[in-house]
N, C-alpha and C. Protein backbone atom coordinates (compact mmCIF):
# COMPACT_ATOMS: atom_id res chain seq x y z
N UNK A 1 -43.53 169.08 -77.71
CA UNK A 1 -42.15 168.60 -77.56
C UNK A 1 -41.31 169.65 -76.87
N UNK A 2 -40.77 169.13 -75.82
CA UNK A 2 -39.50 170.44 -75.33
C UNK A 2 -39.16 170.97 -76.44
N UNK A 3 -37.86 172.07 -75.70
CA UNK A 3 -37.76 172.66 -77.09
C UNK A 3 -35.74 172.09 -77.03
N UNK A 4 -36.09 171.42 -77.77
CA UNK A 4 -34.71 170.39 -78.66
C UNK A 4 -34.22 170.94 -80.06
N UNK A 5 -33.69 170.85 -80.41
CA UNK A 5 -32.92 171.20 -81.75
C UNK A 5 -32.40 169.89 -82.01
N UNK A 6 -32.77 169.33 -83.67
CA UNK A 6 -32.20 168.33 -83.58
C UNK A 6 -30.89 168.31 -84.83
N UNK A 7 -29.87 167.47 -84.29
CA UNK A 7 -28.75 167.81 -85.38
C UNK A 7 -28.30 166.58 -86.15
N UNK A 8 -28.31 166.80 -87.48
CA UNK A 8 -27.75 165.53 -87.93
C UNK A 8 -26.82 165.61 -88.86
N UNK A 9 -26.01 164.90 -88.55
CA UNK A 9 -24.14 165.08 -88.46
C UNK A 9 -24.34 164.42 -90.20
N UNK A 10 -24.10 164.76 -91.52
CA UNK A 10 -24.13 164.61 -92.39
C UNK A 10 -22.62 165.04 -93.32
N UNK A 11 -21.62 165.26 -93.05
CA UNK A 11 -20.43 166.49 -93.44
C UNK A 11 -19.40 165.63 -94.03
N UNK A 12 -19.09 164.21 -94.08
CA UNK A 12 -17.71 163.51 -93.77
C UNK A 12 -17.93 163.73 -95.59
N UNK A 13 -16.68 163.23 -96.10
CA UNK A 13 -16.87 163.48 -97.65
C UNK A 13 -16.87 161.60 -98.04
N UNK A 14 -16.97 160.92 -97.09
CA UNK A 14 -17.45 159.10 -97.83
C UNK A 14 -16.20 158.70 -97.98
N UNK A 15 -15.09 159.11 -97.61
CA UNK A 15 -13.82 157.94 -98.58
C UNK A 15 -13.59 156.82 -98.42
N UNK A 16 -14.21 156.33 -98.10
CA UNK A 16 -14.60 154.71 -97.65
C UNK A 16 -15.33 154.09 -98.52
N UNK A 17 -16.46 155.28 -98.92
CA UNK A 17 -18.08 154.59 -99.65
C UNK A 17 -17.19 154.94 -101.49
N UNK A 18 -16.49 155.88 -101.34
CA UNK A 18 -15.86 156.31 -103.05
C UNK A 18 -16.78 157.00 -103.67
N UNK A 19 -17.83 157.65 -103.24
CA UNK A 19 -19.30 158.03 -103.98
C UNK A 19 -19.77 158.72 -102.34
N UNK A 20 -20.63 159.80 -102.88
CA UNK A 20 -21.09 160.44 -102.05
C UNK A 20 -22.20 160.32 -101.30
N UNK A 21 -21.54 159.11 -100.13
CA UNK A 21 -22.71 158.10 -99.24
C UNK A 21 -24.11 158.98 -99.42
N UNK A 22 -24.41 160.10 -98.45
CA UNK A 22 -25.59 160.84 -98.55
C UNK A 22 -26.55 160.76 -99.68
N UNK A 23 -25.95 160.31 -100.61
CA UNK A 23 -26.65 160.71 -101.44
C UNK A 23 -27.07 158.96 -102.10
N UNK A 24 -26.30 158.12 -102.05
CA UNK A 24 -26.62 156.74 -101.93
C UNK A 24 -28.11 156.35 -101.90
N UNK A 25 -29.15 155.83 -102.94
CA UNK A 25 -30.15 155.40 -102.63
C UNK A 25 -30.65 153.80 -102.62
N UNK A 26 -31.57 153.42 -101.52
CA UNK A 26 -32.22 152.95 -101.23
C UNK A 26 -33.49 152.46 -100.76
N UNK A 27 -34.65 151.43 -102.00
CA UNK A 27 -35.13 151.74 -101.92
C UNK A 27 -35.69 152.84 -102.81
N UNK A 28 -35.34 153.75 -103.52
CA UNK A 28 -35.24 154.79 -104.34
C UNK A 28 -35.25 155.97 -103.35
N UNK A 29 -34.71 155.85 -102.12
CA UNK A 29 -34.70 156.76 -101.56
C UNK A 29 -33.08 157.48 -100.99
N UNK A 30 -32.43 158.49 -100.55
CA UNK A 30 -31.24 158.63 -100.64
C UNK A 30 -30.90 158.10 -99.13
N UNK A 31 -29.59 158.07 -98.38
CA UNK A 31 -29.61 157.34 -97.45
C UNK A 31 -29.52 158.89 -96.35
N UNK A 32 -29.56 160.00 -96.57
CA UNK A 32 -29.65 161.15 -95.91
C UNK A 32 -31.58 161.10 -95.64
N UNK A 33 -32.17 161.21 -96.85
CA UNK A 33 -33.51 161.32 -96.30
C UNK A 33 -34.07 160.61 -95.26
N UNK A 34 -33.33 159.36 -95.66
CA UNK A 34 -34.23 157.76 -94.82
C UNK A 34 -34.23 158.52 -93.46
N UNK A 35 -33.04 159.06 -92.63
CA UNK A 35 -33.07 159.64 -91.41
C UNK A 35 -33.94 160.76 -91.00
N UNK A 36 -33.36 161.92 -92.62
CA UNK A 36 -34.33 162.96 -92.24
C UNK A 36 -35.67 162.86 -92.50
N UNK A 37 -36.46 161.82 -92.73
CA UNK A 37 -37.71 161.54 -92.80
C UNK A 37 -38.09 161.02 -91.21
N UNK A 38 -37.38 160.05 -90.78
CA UNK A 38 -37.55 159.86 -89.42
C UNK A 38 -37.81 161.11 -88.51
N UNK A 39 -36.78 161.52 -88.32
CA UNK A 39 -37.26 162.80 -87.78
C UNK A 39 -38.56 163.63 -88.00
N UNK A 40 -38.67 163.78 -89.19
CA UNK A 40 -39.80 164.61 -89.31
C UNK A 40 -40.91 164.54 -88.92
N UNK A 41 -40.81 162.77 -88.71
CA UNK A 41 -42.16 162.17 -87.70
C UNK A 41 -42.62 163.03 -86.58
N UNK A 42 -41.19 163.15 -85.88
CA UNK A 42 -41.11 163.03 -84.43
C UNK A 42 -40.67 165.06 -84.30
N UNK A 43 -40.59 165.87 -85.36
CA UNK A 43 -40.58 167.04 -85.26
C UNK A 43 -41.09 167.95 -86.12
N UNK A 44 -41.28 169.32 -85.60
CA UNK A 44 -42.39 169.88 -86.86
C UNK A 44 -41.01 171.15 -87.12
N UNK A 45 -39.88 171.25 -86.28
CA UNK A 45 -39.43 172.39 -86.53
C UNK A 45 -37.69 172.40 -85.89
N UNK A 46 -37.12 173.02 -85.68
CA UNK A 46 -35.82 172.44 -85.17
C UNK A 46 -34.62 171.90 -85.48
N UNK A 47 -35.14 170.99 -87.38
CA UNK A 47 -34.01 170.16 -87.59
C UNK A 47 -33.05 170.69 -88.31
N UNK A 48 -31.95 170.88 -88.01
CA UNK A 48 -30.77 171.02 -88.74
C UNK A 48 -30.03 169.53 -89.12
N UNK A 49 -29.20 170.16 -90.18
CA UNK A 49 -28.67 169.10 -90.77
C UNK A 49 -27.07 169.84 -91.07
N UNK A 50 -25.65 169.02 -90.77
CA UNK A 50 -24.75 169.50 -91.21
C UNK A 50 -24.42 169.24 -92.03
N UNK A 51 -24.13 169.78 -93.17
CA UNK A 51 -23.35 168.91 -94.77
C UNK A 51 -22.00 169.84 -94.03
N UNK A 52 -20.76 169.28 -95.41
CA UNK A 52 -19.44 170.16 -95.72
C UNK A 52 -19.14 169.76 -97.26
N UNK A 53 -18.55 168.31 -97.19
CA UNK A 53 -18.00 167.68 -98.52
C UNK A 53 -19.30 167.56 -99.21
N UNK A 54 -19.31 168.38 -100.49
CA UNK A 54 -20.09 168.16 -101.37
C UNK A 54 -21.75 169.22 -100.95
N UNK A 55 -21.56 169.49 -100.53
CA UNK A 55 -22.52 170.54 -99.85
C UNK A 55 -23.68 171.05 -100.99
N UNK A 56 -23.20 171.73 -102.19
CA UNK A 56 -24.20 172.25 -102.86
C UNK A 56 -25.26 170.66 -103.64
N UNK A 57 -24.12 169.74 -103.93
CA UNK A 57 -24.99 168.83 -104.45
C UNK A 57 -25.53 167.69 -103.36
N UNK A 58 -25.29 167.72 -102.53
CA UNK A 58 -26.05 166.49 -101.55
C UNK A 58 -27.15 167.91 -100.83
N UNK A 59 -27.37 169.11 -100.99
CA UNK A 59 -28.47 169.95 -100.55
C UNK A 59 -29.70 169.68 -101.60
N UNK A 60 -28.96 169.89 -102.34
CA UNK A 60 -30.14 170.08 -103.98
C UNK A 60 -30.38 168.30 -104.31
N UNK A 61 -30.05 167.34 -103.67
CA UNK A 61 -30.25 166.33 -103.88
C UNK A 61 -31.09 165.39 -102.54
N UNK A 62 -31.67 166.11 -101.70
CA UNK A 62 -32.25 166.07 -100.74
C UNK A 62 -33.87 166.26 -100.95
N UNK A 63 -34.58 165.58 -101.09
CA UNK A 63 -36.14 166.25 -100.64
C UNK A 63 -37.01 166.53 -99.59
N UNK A 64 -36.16 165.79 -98.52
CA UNK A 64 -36.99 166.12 -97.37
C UNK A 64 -37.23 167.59 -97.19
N UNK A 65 -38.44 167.88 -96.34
CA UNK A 65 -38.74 169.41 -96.35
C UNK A 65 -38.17 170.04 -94.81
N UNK A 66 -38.39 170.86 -94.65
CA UNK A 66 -38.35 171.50 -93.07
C UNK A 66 -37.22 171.36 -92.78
N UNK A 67 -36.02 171.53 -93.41
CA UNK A 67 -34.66 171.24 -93.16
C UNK A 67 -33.87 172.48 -93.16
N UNK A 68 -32.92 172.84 -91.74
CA UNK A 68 -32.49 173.82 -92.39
C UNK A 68 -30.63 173.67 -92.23
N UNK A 69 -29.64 173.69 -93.38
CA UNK A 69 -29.02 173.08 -93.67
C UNK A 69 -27.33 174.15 -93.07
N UNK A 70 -26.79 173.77 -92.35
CA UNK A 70 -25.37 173.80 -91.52
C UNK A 70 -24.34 173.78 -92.62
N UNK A 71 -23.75 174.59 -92.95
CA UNK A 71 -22.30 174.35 -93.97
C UNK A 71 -20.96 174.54 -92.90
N UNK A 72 -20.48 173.02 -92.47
CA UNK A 72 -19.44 173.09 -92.07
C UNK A 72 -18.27 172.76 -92.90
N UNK A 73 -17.26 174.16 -92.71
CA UNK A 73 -16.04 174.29 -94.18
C UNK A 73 -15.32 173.37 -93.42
N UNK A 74 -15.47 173.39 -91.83
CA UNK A 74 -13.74 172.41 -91.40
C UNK A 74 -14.19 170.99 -91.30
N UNK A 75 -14.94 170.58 -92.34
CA UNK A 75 -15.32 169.00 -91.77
C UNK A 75 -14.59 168.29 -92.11
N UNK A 76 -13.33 168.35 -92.79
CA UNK A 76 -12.10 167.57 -92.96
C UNK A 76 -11.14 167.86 -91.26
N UNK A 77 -11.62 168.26 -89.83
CA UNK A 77 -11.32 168.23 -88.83
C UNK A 77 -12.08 167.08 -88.52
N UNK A 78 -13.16 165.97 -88.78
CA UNK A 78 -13.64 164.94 -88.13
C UNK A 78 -15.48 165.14 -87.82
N UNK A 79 -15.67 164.23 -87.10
CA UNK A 79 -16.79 164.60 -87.19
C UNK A 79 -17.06 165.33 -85.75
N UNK A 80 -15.98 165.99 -85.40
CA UNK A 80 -16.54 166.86 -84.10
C UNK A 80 -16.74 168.03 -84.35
N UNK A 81 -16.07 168.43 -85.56
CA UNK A 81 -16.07 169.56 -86.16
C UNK A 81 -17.64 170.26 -86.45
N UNK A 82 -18.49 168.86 -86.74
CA UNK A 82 -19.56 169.18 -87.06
C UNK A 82 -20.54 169.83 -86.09
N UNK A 83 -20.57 169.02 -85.06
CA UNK A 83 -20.95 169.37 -83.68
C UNK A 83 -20.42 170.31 -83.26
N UNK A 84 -19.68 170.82 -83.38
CA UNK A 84 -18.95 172.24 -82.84
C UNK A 84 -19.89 173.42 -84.19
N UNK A 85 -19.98 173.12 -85.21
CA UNK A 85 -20.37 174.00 -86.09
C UNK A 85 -21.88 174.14 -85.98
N UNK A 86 -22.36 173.02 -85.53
CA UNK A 86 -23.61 173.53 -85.01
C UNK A 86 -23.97 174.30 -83.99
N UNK A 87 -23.15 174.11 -82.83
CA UNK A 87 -23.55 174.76 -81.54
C UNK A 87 -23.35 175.86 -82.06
N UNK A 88 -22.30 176.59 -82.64
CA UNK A 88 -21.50 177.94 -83.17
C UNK A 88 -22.87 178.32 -83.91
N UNK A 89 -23.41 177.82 -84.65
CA UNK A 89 -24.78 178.35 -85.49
C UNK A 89 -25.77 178.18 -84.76
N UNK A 90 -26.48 177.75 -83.78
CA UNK A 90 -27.17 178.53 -82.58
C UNK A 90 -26.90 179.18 -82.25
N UNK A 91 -25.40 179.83 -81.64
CA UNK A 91 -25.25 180.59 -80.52
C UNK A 91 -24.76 182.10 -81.87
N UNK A 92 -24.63 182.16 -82.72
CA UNK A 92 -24.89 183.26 -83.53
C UNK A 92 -25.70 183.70 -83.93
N UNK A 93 -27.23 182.70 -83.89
CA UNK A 93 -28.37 183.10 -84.44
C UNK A 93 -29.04 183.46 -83.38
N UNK A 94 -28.29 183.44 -82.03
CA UNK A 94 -29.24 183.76 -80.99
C UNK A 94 -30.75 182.71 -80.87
N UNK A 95 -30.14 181.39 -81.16
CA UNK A 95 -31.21 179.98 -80.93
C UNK A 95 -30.92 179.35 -79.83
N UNK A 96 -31.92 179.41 -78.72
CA UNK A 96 -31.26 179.00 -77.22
C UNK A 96 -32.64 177.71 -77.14
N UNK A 97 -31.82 176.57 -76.94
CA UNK A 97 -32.50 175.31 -76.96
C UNK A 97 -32.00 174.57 -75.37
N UNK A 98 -32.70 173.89 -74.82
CA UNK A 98 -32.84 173.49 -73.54
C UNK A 98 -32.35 172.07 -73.89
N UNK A 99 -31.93 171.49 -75.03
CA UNK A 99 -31.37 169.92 -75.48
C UNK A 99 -30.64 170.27 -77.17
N UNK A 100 -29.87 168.86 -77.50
CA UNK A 100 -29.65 168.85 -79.06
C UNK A 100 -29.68 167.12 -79.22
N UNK A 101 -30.60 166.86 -80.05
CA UNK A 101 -30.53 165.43 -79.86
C UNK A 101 -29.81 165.36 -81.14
N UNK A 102 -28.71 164.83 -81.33
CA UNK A 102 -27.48 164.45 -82.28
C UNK A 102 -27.88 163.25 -82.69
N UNK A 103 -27.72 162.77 -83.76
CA UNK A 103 -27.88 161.62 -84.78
C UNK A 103 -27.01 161.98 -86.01
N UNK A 104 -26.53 160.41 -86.81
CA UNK A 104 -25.70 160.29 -87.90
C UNK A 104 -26.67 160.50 -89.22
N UNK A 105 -26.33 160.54 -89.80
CA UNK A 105 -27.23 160.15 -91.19
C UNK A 105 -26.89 158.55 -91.96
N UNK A 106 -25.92 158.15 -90.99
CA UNK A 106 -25.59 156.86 -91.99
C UNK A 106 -26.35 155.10 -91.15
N UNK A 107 -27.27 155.71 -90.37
CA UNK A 107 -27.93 154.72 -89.20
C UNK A 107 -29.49 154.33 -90.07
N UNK A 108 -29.63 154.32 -90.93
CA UNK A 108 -30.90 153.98 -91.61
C UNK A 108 -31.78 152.66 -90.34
N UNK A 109 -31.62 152.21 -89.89
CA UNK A 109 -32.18 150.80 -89.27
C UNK A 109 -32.58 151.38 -88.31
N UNK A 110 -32.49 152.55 -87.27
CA UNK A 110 -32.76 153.17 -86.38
C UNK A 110 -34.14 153.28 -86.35
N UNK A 111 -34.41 153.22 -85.34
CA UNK A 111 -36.63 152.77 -84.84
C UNK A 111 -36.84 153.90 -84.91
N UNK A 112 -37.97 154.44 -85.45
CA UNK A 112 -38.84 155.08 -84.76
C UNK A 112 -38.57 155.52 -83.45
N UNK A 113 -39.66 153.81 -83.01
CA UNK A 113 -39.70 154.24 -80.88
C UNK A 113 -38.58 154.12 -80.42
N UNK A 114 -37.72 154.11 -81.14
CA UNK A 114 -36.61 153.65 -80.30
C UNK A 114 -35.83 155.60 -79.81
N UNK A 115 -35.97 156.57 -81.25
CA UNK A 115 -35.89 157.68 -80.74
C UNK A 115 -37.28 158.33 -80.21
N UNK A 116 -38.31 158.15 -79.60
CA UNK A 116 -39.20 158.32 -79.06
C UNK A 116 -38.58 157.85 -77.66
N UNK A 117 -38.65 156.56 -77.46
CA UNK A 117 -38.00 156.60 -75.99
C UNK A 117 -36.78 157.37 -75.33
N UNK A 118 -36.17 157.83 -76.43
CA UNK A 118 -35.38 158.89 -76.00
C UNK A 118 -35.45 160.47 -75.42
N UNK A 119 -36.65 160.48 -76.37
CA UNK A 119 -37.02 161.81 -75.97
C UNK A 119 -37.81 161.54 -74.66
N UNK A 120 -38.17 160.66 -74.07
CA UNK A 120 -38.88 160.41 -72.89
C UNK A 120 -38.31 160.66 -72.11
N UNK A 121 -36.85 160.01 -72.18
CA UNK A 121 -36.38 159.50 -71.02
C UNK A 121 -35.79 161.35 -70.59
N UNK A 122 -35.62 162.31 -72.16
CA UNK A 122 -34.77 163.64 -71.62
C UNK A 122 -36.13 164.48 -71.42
N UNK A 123 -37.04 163.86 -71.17
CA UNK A 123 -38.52 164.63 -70.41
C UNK A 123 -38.61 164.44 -69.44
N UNK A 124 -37.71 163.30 -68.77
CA UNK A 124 -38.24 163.11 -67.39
C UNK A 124 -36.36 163.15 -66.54
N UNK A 125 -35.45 163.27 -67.54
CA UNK A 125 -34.47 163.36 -67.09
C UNK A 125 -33.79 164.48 -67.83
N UNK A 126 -34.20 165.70 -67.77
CA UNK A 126 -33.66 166.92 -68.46
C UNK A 126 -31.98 167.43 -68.04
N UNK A 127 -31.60 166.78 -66.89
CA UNK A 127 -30.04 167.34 -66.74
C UNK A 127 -28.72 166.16 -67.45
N UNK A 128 -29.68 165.28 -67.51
CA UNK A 128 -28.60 164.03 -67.84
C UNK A 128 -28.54 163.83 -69.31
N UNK A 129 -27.56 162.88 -69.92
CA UNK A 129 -27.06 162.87 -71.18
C UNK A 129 -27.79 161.29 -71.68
N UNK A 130 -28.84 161.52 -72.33
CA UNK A 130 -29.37 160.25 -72.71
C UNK A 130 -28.42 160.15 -73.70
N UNK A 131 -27.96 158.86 -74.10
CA UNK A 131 -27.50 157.98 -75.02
C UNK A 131 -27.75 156.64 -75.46
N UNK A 132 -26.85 155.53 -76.19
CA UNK A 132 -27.21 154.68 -76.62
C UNK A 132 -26.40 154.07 -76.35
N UNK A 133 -26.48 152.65 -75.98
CA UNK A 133 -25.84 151.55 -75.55
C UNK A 133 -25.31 150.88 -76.25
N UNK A 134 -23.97 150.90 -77.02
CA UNK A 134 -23.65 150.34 -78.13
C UNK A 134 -23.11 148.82 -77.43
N UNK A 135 -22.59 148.73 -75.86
CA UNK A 135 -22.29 146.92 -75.32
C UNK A 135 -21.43 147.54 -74.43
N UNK A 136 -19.66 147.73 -75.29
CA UNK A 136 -18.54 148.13 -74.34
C UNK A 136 -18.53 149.60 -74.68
N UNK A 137 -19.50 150.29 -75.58
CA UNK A 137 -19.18 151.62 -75.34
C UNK A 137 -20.69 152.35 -75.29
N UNK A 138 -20.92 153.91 -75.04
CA UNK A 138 -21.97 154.41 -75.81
C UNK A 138 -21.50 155.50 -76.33
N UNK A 139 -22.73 155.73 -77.26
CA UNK A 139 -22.84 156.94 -78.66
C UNK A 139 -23.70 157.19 -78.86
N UNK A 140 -24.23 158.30 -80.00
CA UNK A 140 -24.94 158.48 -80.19
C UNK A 140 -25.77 157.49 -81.55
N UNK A 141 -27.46 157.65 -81.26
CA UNK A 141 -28.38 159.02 -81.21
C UNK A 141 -27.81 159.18 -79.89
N UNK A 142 -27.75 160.35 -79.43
CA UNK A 142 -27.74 161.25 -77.64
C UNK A 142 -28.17 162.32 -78.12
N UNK A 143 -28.76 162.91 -76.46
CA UNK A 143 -29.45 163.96 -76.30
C UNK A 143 -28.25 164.73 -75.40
N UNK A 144 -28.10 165.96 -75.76
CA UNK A 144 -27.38 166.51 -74.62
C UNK A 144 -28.20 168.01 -74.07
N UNK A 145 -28.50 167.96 -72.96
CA UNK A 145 -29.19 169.00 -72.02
C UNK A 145 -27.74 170.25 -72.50
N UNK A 146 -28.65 171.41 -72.15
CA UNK A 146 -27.80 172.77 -72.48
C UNK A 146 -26.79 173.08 -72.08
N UNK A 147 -26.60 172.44 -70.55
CA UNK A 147 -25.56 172.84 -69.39
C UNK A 147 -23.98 171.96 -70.16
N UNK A 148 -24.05 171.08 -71.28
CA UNK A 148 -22.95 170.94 -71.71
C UNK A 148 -22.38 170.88 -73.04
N UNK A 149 -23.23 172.33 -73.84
CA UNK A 149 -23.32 172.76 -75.21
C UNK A 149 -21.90 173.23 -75.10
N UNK A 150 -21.38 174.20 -73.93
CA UNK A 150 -20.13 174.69 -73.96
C UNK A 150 -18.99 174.20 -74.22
N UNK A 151 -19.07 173.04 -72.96
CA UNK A 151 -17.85 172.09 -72.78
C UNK A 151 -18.13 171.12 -74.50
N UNK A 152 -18.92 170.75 -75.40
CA UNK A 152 -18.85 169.81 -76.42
C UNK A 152 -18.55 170.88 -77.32
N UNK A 153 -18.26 172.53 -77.33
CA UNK A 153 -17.29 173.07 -78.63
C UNK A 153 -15.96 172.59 -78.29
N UNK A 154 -15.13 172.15 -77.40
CA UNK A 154 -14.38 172.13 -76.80
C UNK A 154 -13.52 170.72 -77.42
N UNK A 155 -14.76 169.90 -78.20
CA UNK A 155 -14.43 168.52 -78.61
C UNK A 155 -13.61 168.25 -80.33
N UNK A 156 -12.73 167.64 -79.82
CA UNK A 156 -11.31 167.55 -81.41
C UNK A 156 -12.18 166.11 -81.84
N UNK A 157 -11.55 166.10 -83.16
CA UNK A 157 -11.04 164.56 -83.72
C UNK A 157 -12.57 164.29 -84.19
N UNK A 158 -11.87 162.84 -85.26
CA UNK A 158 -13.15 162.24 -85.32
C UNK A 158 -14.27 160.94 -84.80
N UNK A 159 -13.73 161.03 -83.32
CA UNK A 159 -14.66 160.71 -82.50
C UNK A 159 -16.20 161.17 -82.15
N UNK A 160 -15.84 162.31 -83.00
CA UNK A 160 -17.41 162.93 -82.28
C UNK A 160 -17.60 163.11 -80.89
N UNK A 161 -18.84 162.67 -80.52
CA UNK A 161 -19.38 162.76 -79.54
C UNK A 161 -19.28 161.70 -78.24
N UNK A 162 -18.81 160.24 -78.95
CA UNK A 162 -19.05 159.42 -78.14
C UNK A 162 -17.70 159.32 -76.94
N UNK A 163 -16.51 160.25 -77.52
CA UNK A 163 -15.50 160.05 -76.42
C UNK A 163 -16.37 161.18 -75.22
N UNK A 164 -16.54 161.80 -75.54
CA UNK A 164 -17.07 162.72 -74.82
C UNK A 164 -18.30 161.98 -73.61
N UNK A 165 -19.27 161.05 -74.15
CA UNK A 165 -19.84 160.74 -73.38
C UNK A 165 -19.33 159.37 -72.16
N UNK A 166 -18.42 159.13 -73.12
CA UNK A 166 -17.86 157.79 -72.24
C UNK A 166 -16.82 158.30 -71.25
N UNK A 167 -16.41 159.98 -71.04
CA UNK A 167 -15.85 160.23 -70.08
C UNK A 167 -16.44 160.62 -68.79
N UNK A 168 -17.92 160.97 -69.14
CA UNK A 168 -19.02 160.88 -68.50
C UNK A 168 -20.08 159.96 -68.04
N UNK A 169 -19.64 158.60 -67.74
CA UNK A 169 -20.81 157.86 -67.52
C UNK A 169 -21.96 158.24 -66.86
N UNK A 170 -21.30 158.51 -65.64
CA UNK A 170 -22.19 158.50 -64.47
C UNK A 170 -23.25 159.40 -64.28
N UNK A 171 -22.94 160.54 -65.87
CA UNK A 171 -24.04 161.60 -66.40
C UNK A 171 -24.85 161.13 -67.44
N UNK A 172 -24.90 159.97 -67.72
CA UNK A 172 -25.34 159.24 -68.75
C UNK A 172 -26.80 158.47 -68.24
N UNK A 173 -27.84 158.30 -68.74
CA UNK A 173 -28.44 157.51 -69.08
C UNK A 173 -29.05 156.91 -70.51
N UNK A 174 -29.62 155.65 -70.21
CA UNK A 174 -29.77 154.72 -71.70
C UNK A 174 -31.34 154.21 -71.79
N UNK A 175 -31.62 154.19 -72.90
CA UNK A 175 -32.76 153.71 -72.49
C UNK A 175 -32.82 151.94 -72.47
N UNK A 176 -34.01 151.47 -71.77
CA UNK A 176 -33.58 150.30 -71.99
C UNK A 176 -34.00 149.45 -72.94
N UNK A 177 -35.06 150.07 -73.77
CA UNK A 177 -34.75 149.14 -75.52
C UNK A 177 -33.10 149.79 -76.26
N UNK A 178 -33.36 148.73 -77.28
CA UNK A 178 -32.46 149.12 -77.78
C UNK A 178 -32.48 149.24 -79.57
N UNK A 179 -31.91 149.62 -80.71
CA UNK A 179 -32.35 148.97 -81.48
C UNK A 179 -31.07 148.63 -82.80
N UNK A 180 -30.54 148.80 -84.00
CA UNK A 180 -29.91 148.55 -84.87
C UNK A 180 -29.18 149.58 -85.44
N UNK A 181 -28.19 149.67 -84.50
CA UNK A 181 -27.16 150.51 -85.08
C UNK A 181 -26.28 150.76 -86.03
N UNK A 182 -26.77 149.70 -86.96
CA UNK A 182 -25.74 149.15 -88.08
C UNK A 182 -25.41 150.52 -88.48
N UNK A 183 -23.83 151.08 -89.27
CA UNK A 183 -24.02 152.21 -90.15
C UNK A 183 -23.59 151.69 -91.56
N UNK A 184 -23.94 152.53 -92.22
CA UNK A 184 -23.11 152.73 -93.99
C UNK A 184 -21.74 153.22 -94.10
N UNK A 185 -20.60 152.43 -93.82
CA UNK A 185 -19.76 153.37 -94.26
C UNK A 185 -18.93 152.80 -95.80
N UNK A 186 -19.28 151.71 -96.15
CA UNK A 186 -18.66 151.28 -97.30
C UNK A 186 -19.28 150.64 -98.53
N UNK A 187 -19.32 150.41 -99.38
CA UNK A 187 -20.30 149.90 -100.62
C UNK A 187 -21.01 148.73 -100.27
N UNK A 188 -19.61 147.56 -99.94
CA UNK A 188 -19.71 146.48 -98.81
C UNK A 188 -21.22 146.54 -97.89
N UNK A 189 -21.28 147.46 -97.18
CA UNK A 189 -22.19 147.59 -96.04
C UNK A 189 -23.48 147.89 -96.79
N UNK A 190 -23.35 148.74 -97.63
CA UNK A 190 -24.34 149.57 -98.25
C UNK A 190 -25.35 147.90 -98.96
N UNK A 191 -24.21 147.08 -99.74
CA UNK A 191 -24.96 145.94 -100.72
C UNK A 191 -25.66 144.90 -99.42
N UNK A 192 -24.74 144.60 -98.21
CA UNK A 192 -25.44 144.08 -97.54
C UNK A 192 -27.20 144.58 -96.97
N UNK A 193 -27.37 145.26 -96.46
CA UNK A 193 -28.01 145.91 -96.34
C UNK A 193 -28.98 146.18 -97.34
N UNK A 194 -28.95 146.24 -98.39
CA UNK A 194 -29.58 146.15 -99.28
C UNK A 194 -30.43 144.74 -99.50
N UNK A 195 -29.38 143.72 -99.11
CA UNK A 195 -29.76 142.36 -99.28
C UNK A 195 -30.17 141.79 -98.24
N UNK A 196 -30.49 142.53 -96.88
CA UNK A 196 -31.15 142.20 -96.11
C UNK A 196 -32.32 142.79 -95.90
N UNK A 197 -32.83 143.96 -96.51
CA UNK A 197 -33.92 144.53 -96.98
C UNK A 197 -35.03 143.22 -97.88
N UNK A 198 -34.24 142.58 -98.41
CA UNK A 198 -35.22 141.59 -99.77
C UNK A 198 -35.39 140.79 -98.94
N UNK A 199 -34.38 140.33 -97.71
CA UNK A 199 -34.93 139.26 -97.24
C UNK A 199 -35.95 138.84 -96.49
N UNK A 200 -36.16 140.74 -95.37
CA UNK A 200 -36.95 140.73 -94.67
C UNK A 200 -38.36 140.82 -95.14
């Protein structure tokens, strides 16, 4: 595998969900692992994870292994904050990565191949910004090549990442599957979801 760092934006404190989404199980599994298990498929080394809200107990309430865990204090700045706190913890540890493929933790439905074709497409397109095709916008999962680790500390609010890429199209590519972006952000979402699990 190139050498990628992968980051997953985990920090918001839920006030939507009232309970500390991350830690939410399904399945008997928490809704942080479901992702960081995905990954682990697809990496042997690399993954960071950002917590903030609730940090000591959504760490110790985690089992995935090979994780190594980001404490961002300003994550009441949004979720760009997070992404900024990661790059800041590479570039202090002296960790120089040629990509960062960014992902949520609240995307449980997310394929497999679907981040496999991603990493393809930033193997054969290493300067450009793979992303995901959400219809009228994109977001992440994205991959972002090194040449714009700088300019994304640079990013406010809790937009994250995706204003950032939609000011960039024309640096953008997508792949052309696609797959289920649904997220978790409310109990609501969480029971659906649940109840579309029994059905399938």
């Amino acid at each position: 595998m190139k050498n990628i760092a992968v980051l997953i934006l985990a920090a918001g404190k839920s006030s939507r969900m009232h309970s500390i989404k991350q830690l939410e199980k399904i399945n008997n599994k928490t809704l942080l692992d479901i992702t960081l298990d995905k990954v682990n498929m697809l990496f042997f080394e690399n993954i960071f994870c950002v917590l903030g809200a609730n940090y000591d107990e959504i760490k110790q309430g985690i089992i995935s292994k090979n994780i190594a865990f980001i404490n961002n204090k300003k994550f009441e700045n949004g979720l760009s904050s997070s992404i900024v706190s990661g790059i800041n913890y590479f570039n202090e540890n002296k960790l120089n990565f040629d990509g960062i493929f960014i992902l949520l933790a609240d995307q449980p439905v997310i394929e497999i191949t679907y981040l496999k074709s991603m990493l393809a497409l930033f193997k054969e397109n290493n300067d450009s910004i793979i992303a995901s095709n959400y219809g009228s916008k994109l977001g992440v999962p994205a991959i972002f090549p090194k040449k714009y680790f700088t300019d994304l500390l640079q990013i406010k609010g809790d937009k994250g990442a995706k204003e950032f890429i939609n000011k960039r199209k024309k640096e953008v590519i997508c792949p052309k599957s696609t797959t289920n972006f649904f997220d978790i952000d409310t109990k609501t979402d969480l029971e659906l979801f649940k109840k579309s699990i029994l059905k399938s």
